[in-house]
N, C-alpha and C. Protein backbone atom coordinates (compact mmCIF):
# COMPACT_ATOMS: atom_id res chain seq x y z
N UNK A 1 7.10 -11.18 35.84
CA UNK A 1 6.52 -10.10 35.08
C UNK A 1 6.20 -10.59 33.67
N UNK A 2 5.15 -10.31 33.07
CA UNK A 2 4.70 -10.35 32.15
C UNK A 2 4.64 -9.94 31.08
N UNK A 3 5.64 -10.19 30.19
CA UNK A 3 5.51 -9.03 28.57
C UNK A 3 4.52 -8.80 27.49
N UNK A 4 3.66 -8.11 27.33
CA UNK A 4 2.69 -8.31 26.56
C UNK A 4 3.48 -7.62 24.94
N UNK A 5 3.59 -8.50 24.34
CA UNK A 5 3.77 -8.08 22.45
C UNK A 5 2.77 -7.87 21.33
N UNK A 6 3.11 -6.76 20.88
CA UNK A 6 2.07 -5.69 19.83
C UNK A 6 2.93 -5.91 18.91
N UNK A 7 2.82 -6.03 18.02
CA UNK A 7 3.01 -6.87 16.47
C UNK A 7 2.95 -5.28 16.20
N UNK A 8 1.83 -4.37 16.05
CA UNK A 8 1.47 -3.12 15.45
C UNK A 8 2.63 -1.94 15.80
N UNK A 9 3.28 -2.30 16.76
CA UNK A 9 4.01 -0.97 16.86
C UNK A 9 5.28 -1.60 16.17
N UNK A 10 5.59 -2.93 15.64
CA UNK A 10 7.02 -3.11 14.58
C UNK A 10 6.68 -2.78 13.53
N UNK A 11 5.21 -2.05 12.88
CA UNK A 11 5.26 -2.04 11.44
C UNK A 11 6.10 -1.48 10.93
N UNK A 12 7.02 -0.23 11.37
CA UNK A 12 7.87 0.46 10.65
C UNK A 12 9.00 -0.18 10.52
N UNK A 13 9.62 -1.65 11.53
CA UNK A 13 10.92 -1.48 10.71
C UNK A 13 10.55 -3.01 10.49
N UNK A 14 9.57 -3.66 10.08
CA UNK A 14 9.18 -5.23 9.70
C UNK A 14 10.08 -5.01 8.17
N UNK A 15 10.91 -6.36 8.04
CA UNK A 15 10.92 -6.54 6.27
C UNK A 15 10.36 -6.85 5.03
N UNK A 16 9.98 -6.25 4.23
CA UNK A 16 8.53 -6.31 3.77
C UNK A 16 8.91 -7.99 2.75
N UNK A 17 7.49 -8.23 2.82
CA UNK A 17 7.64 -9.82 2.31
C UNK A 17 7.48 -9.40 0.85
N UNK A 18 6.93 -8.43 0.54
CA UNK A 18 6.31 -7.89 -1.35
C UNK A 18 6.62 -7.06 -1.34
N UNK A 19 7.52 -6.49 -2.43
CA UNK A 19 7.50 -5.11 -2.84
C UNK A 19 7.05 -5.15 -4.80
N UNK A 20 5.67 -4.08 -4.58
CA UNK A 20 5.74 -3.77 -5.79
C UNK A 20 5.84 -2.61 -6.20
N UNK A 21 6.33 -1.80 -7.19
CA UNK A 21 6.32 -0.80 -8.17
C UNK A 21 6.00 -0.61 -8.98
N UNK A 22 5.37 0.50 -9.26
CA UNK A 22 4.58 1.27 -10.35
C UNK A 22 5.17 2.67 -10.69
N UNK A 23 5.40 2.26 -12.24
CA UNK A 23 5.81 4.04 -12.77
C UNK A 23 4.71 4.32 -13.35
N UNK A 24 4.12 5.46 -13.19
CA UNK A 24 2.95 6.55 -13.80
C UNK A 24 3.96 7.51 -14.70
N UNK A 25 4.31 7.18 -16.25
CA UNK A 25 5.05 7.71 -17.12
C UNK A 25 3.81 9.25 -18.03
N UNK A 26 3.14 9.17 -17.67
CA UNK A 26 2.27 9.99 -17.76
C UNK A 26 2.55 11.13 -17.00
N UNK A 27 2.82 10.78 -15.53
CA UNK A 27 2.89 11.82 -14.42
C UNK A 27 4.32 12.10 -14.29
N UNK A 28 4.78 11.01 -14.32
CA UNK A 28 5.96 10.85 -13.91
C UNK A 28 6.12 10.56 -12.57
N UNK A 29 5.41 9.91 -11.83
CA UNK A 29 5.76 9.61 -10.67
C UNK A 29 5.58 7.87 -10.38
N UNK A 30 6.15 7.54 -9.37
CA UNK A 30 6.68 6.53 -8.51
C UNK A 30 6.03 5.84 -7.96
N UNK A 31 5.07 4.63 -7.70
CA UNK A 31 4.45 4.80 -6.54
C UNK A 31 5.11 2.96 -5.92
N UNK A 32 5.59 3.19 -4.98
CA UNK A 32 6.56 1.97 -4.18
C UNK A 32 5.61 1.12 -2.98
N UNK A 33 4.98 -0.12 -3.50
CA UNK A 33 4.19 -0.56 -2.06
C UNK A 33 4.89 -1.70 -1.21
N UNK A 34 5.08 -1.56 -0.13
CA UNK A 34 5.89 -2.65 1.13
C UNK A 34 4.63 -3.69 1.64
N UNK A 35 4.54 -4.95 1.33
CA UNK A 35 3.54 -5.40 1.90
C UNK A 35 4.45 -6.14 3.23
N UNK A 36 4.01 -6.48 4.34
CA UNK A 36 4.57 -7.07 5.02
C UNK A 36 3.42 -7.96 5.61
N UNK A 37 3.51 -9.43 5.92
CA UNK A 37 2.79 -10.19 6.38
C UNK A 37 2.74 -10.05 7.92
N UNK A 38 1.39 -10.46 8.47
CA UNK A 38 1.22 -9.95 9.62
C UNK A 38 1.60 -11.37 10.51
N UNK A 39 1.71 -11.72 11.77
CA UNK A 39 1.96 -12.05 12.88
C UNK A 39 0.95 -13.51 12.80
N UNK A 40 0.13 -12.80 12.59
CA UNK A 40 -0.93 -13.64 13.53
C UNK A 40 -2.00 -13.71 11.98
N UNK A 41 -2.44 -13.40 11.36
CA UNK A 41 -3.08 -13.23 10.26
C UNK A 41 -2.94 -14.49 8.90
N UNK A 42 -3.69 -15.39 8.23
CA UNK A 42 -3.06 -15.94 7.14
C UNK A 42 -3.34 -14.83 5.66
N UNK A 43 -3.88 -14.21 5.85
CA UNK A 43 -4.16 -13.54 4.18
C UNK A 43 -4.29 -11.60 4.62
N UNK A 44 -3.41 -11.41 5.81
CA UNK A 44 -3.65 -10.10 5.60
C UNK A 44 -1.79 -9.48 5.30
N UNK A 45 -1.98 -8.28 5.56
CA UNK A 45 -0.51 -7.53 5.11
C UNK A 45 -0.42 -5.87 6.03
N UNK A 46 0.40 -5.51 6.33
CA UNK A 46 0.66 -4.58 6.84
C UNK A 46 0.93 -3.58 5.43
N UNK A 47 0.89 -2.75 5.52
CA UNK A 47 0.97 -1.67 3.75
C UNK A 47 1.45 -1.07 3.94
N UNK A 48 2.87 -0.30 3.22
CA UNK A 48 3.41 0.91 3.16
C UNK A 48 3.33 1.64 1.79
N UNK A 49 2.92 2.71 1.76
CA UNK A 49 3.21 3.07 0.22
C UNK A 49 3.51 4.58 0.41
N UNK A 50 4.67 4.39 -0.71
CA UNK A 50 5.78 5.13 -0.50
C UNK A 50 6.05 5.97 0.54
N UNK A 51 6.14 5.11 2.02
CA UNK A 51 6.38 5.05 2.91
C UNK A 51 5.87 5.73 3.86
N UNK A 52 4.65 5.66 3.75
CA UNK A 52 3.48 5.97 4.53
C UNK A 52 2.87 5.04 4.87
N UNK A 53 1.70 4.73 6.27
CA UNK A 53 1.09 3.84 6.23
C UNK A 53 -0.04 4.33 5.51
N UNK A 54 -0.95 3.11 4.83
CA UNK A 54 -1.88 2.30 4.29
C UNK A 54 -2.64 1.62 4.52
N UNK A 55 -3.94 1.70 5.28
CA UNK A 55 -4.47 3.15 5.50
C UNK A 55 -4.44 3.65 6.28
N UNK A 56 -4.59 4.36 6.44
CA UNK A 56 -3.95 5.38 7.66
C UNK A 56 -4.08 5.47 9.52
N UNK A 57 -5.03 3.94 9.89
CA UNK A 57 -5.20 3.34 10.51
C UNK A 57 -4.15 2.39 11.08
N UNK A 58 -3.65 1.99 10.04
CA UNK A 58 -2.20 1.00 10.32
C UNK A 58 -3.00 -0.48 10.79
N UNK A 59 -4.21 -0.52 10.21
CA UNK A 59 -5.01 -1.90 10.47
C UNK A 59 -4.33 -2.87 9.27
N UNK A 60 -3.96 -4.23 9.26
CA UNK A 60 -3.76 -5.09 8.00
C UNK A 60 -4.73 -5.15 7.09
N UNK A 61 -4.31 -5.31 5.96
CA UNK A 61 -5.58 -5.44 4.94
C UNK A 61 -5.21 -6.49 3.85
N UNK A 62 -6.45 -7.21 3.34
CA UNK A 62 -6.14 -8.36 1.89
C UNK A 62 -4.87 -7.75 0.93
N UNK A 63 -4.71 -8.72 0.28
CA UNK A 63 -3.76 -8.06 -0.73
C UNK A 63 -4.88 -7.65 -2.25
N UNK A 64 -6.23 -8.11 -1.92
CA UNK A 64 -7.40 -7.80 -3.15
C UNK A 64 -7.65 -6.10 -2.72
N UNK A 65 -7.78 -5.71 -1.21
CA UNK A 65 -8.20 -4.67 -1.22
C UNK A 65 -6.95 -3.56 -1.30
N UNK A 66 -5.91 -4.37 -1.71
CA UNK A 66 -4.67 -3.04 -1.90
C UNK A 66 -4.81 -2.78 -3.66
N UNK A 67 -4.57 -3.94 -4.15
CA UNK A 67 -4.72 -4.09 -5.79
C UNK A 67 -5.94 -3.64 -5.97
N UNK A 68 -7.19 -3.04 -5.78
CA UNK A 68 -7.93 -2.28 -5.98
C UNK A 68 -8.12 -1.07 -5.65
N UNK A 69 -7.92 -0.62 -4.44
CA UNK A 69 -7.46 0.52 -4.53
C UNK A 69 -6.35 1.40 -5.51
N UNK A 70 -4.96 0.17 -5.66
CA UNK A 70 -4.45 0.79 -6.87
C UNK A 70 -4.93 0.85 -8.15
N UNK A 71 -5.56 0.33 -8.40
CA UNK A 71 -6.63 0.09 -10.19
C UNK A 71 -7.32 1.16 -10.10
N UNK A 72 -8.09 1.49 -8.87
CA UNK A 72 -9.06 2.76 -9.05
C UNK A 72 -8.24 3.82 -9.09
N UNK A 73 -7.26 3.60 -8.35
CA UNK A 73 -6.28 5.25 -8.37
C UNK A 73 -6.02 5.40 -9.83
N UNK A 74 -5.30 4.69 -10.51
CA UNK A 74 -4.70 4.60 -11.75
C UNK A 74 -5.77 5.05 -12.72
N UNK A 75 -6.92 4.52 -12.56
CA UNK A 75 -8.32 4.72 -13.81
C UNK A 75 -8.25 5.86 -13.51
N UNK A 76 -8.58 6.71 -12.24
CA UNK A 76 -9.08 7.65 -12.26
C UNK A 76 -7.68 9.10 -12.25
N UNK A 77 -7.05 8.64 -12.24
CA UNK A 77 -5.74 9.24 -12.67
C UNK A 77 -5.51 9.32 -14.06
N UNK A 78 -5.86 8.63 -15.20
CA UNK A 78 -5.79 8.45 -16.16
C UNK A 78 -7.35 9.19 -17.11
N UNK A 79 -8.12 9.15 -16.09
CA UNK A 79 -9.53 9.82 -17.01
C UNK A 79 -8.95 11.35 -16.69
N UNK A 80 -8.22 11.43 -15.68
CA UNK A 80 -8.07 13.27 -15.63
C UNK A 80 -7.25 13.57 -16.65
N UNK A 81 -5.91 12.75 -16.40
CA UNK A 81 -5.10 13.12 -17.90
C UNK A 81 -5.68 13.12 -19.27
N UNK A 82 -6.73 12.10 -19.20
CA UNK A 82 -7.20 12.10 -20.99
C UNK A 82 -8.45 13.37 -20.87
N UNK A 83 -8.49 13.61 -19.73
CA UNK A 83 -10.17 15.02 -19.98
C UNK A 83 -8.95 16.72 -20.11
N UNK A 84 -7.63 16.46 -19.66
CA UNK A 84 -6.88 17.61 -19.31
C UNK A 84 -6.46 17.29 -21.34
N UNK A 85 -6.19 16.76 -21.70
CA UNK A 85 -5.59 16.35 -23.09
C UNK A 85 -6.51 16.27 -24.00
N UNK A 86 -8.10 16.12 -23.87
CA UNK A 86 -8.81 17.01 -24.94
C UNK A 86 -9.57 18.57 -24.47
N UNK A 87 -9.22 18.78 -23.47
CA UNK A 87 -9.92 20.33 -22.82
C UNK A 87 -8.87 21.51 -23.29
């Protein structure tokens, strides 16, 4: 008999190879990302953030297209606070 192995269904309890953190002292909130390197992949990552998958597909992704997504979150998190702080 033959075992066939899916890499995709261990994402939840893989040990993540990166963890980074971000405090939003503005908001006050948290935001915790798990990268975990994939199986079979040289430059992709499995994503958790704050412990959700990322994106919501549970497909691997660069570590350029996670660090941009967080830059845009942050800019645009930050133009609301500065438009809420002169309105």
């Amino acid at each position: 008999m033959v075992a066939f192995y899916n890499p995709a269904c261990f994402h939840g309890v893989m040990k993540a190879d990166l963890r980074i953190s971000i405090k939003d002292f503005r908001r006050n909130k948290l935001l915790r990302i798990h990268l975990s390197r994939t199986p079979f992949g040289t430059r992709q990552f499995f994503v958790r953030m704050n412990g959700q998958r990322w994106p919501a597909s549970g497909k691997p992704v660069s570590l350029t297209r996670v660090l941009v997504s967080v830059r845009k979150s942050l800019v645009r998190a930050d133009g609301q606070a500065e438009g809420k702080a002169k309105g």
